[in-house]
C-alpha atoms as a PDB file:
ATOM      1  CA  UNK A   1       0.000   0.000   0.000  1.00  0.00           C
ATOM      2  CA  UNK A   2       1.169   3.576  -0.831  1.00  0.00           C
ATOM      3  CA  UNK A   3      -0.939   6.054   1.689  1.00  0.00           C
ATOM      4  CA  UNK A   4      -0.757   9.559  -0.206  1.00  0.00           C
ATOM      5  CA  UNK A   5      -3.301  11.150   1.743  1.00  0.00           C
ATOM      6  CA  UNK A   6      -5.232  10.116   5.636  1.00  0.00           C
ATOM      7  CA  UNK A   7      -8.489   9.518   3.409  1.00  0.00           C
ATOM      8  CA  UNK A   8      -6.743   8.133  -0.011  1.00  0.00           C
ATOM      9  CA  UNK A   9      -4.022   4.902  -0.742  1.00  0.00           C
ATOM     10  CA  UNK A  10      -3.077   2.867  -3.345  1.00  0.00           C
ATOM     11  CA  UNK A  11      -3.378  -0.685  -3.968  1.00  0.00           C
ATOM     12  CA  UNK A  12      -0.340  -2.749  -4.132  1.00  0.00           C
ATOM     13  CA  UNK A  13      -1.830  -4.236  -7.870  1.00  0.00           C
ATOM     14  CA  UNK A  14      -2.050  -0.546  -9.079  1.00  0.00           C
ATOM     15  CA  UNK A  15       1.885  -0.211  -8.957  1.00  0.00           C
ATOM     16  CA  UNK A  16       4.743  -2.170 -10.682  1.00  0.00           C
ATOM     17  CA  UNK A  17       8.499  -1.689 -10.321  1.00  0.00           C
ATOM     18  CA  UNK A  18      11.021  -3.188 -12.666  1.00  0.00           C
ATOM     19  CA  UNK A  19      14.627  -2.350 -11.831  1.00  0.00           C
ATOM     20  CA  UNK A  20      17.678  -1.315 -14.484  1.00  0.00           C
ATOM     21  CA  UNK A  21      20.827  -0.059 -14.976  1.00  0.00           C
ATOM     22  CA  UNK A  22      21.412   3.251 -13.721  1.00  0.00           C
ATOM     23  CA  UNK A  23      23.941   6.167 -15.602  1.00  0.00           C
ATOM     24  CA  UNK A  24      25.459   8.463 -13.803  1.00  0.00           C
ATOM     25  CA  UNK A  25      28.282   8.097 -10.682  1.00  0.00           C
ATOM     26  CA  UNK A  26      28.852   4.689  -9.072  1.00  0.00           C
ATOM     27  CA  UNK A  27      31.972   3.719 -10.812  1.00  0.00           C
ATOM     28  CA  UNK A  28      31.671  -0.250 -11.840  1.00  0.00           C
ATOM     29  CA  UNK A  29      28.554  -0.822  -9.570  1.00  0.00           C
ATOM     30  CA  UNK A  30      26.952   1.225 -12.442  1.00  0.00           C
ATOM     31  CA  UNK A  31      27.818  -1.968 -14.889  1.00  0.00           C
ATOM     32  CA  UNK A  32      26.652  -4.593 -12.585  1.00  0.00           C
ATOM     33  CA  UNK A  33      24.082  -3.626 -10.226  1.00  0.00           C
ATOM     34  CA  UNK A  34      20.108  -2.434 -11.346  1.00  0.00           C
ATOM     35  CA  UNK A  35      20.142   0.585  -8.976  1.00  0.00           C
ATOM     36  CA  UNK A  36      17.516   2.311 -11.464  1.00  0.00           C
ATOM     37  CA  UNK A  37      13.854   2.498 -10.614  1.00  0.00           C
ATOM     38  CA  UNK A  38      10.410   2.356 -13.043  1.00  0.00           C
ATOM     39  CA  UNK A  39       7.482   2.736 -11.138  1.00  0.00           C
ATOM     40  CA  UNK A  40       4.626   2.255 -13.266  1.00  0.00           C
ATOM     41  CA  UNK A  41       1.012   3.248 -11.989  1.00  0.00           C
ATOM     42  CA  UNK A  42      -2.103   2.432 -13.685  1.00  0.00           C
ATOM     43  CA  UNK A  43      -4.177   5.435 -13.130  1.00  0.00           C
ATOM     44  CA  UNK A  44      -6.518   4.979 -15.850  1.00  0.00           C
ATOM     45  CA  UNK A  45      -7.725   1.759 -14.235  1.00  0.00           C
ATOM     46  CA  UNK A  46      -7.736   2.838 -10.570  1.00  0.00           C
ATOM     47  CA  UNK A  47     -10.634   2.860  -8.490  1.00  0.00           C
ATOM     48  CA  UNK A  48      -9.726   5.146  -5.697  1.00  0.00           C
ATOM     49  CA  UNK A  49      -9.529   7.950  -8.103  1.00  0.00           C
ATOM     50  CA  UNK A  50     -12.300  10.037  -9.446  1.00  0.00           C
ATOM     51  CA  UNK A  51     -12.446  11.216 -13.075  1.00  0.00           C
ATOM     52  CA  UNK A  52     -11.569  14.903 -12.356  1.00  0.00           C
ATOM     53  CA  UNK A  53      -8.172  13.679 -10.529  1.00  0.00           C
ATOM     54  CA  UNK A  54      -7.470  11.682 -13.053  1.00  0.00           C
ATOM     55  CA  UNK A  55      -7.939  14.735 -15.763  1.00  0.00           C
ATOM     56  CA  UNK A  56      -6.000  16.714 -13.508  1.00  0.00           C
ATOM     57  CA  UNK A  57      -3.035  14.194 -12.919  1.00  0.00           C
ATOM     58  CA  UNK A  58      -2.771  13.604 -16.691  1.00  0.00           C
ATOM     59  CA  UNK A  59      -2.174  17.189 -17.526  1.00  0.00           C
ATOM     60  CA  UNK A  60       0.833  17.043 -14.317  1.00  0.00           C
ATOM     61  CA  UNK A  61       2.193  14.089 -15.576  1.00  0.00           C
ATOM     62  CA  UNK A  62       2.677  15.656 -19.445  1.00  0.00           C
ATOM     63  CA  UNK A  63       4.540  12.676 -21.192  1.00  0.00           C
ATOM     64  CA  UNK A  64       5.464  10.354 -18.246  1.00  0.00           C
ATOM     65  CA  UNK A  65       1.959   9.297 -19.194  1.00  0.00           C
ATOM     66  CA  UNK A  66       1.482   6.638 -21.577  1.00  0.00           C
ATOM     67  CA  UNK A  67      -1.176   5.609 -24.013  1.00  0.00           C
ATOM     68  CA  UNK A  68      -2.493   2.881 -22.067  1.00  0.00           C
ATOM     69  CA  UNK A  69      -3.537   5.409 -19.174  1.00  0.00           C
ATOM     70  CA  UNK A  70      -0.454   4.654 -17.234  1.00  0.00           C
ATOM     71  CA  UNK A  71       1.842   7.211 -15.070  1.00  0.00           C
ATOM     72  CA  UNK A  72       5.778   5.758 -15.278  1.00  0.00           C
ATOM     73  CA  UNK A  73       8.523   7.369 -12.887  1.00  0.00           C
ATOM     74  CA  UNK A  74      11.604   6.971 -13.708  1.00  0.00           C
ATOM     75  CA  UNK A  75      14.425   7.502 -10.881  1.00  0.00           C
ATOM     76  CA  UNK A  76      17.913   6.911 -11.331  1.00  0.00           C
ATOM     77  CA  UNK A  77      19.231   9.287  -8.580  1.00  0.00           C
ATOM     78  CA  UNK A  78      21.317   7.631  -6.188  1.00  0.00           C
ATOM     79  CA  UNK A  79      23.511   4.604  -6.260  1.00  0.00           C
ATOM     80  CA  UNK A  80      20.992   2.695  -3.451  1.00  0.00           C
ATOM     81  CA  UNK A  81      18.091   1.102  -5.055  1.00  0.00           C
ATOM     82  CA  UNK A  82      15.886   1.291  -2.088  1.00  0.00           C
ATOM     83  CA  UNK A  83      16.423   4.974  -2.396  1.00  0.00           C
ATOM     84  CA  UNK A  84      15.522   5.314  -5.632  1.00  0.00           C
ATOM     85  CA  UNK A  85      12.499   3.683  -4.687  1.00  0.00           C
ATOM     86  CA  UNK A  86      11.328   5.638  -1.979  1.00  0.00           C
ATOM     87  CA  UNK A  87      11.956   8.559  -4.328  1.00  0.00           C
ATOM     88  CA  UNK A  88       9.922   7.545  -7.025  1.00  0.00           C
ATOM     89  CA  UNK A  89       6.669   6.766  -4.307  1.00  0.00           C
ATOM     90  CA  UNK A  90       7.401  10.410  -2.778  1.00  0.00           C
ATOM     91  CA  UNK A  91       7.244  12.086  -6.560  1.00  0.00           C
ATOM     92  CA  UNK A  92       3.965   9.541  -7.767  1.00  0.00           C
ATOM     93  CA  UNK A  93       2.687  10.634  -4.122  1.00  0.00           C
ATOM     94  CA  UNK A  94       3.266  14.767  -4.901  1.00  0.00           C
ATOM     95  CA  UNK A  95       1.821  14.201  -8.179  1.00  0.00           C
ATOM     96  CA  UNK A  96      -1.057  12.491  -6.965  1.00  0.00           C
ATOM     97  CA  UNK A  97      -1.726  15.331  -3.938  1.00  0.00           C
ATOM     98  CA  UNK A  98      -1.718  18.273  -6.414  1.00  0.00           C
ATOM     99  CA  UNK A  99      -4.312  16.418  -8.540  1.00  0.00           C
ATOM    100  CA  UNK A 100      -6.753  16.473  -5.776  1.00  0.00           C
ATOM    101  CA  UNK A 101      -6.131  20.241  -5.381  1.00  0.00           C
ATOM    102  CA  UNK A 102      -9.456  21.173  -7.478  1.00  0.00           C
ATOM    103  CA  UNK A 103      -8.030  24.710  -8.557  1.00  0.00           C
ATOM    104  CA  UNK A 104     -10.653  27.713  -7.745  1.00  0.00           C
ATOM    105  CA  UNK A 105     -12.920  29.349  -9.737  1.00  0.00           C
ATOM    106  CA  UNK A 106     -12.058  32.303 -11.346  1.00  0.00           C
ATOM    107  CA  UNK A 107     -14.423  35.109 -10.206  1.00  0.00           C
ATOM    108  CA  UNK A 108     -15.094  37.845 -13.150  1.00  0.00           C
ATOM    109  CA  UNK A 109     -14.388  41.596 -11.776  1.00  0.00           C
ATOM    110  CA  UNK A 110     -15.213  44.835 -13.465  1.00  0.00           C
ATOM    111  CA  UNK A 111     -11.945  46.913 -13.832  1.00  0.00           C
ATOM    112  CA  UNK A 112     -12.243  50.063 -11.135  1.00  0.00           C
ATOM    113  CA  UNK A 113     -13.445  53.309 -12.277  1.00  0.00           C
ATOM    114  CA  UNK A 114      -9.697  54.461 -10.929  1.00  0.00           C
ATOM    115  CA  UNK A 115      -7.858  52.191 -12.889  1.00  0.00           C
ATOM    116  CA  UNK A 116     -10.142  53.114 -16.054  1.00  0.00           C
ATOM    117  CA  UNK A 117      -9.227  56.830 -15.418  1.00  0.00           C
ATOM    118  CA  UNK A 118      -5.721  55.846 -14.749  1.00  0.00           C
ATOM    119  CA  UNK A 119      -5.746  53.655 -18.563  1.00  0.00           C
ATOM    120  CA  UNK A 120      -7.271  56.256 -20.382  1.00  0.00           C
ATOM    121  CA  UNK A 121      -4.932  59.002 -19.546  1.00  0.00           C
ATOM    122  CA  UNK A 122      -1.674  56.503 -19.940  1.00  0.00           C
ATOM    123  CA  UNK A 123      -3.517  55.989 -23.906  1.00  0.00           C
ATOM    124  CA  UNK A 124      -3.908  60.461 -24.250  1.00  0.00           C
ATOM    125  CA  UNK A 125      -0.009  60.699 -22.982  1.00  0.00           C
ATOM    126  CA  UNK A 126       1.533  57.815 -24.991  1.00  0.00           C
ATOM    127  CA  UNK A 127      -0.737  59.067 -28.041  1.00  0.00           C
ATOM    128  CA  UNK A 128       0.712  62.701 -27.702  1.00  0.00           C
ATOM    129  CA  UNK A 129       4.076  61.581 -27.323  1.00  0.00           C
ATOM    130  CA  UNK A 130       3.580  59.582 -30.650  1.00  0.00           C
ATOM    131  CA  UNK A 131       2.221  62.067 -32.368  1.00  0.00           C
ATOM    132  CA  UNK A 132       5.181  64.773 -31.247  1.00  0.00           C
ATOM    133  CA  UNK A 133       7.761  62.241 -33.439  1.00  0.00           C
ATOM    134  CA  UNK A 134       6.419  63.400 -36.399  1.00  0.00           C
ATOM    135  CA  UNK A 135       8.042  66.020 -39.048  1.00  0.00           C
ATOM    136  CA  UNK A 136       7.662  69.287 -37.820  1.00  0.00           C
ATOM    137  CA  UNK A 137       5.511  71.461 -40.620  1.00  0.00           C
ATOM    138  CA  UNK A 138       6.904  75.405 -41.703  1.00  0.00           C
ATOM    139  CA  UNK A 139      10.579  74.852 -40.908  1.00  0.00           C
ATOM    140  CA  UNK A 140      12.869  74.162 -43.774  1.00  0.00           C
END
């Protein structure tokens, strides 16, 4: 189980790791040992998440979605495999949490009568100072 929230956690059948070789520093563990982490969770097929999260998380994820509705992490941080695991829960985790933010609704305003005055004047002075650039007529 991966608990991202008191209310909300994930089923151990809704996430798969598979282990490879990392890049990066480790000298010749980096040739022997699979210190790299793909977590793999099918969020297209979870229950725990409404459609709306799942909207949301899609557009966080960007392209570490796939096709087949699934969200793959891949962590290749540290030399220490359990490491790189507990990073890639903590990112699927964050990812998951600012999906269930539903973001506010946007409240139309009228601009102030202030900040009309303020525009229209900023138009008359840029206008005049446009206008000023011009060739200056009887002087030759």
């Amino acid at each position: 189980m991966l608990y991202i929230t008191e209310t909300l956690a994930l089923a151990d059948w809704e996430l798969s790791e598979s282990f490879m070789r990392a890049s990066g520093p480790g000298g010749q563990n980096v040739n022997k040992v699979s210190t790299a982490v793909e977590l793999r969770f099918e969020a297209e097929r979870s229950p725990h998440l409404p459609p709306p999260v799942k909207a949301r998380l899609r557009r966080i994820a960007g392209r570490k979605w796939t096709v087949e509705g699934a969200l793959v992490i891949q962590v290749d941080d540290t030399r220490s495999q359990a490491r790189n695991r507990e990073i890639a829960r903590e990112r699927l985790a964050e990812m998951i949490r600012a999906a269930l933010v539903a973001p506010k609704k946007r409240i139309a305003t009228k601009p102030t009568l202030g900040s009309q005055r303020r525009r229209l004047t900023a138009k008359a002075v840029r206008g005049e100072v446009k206008a000023l650039r011009g060739r200056i007529e009887g002087e030759d």
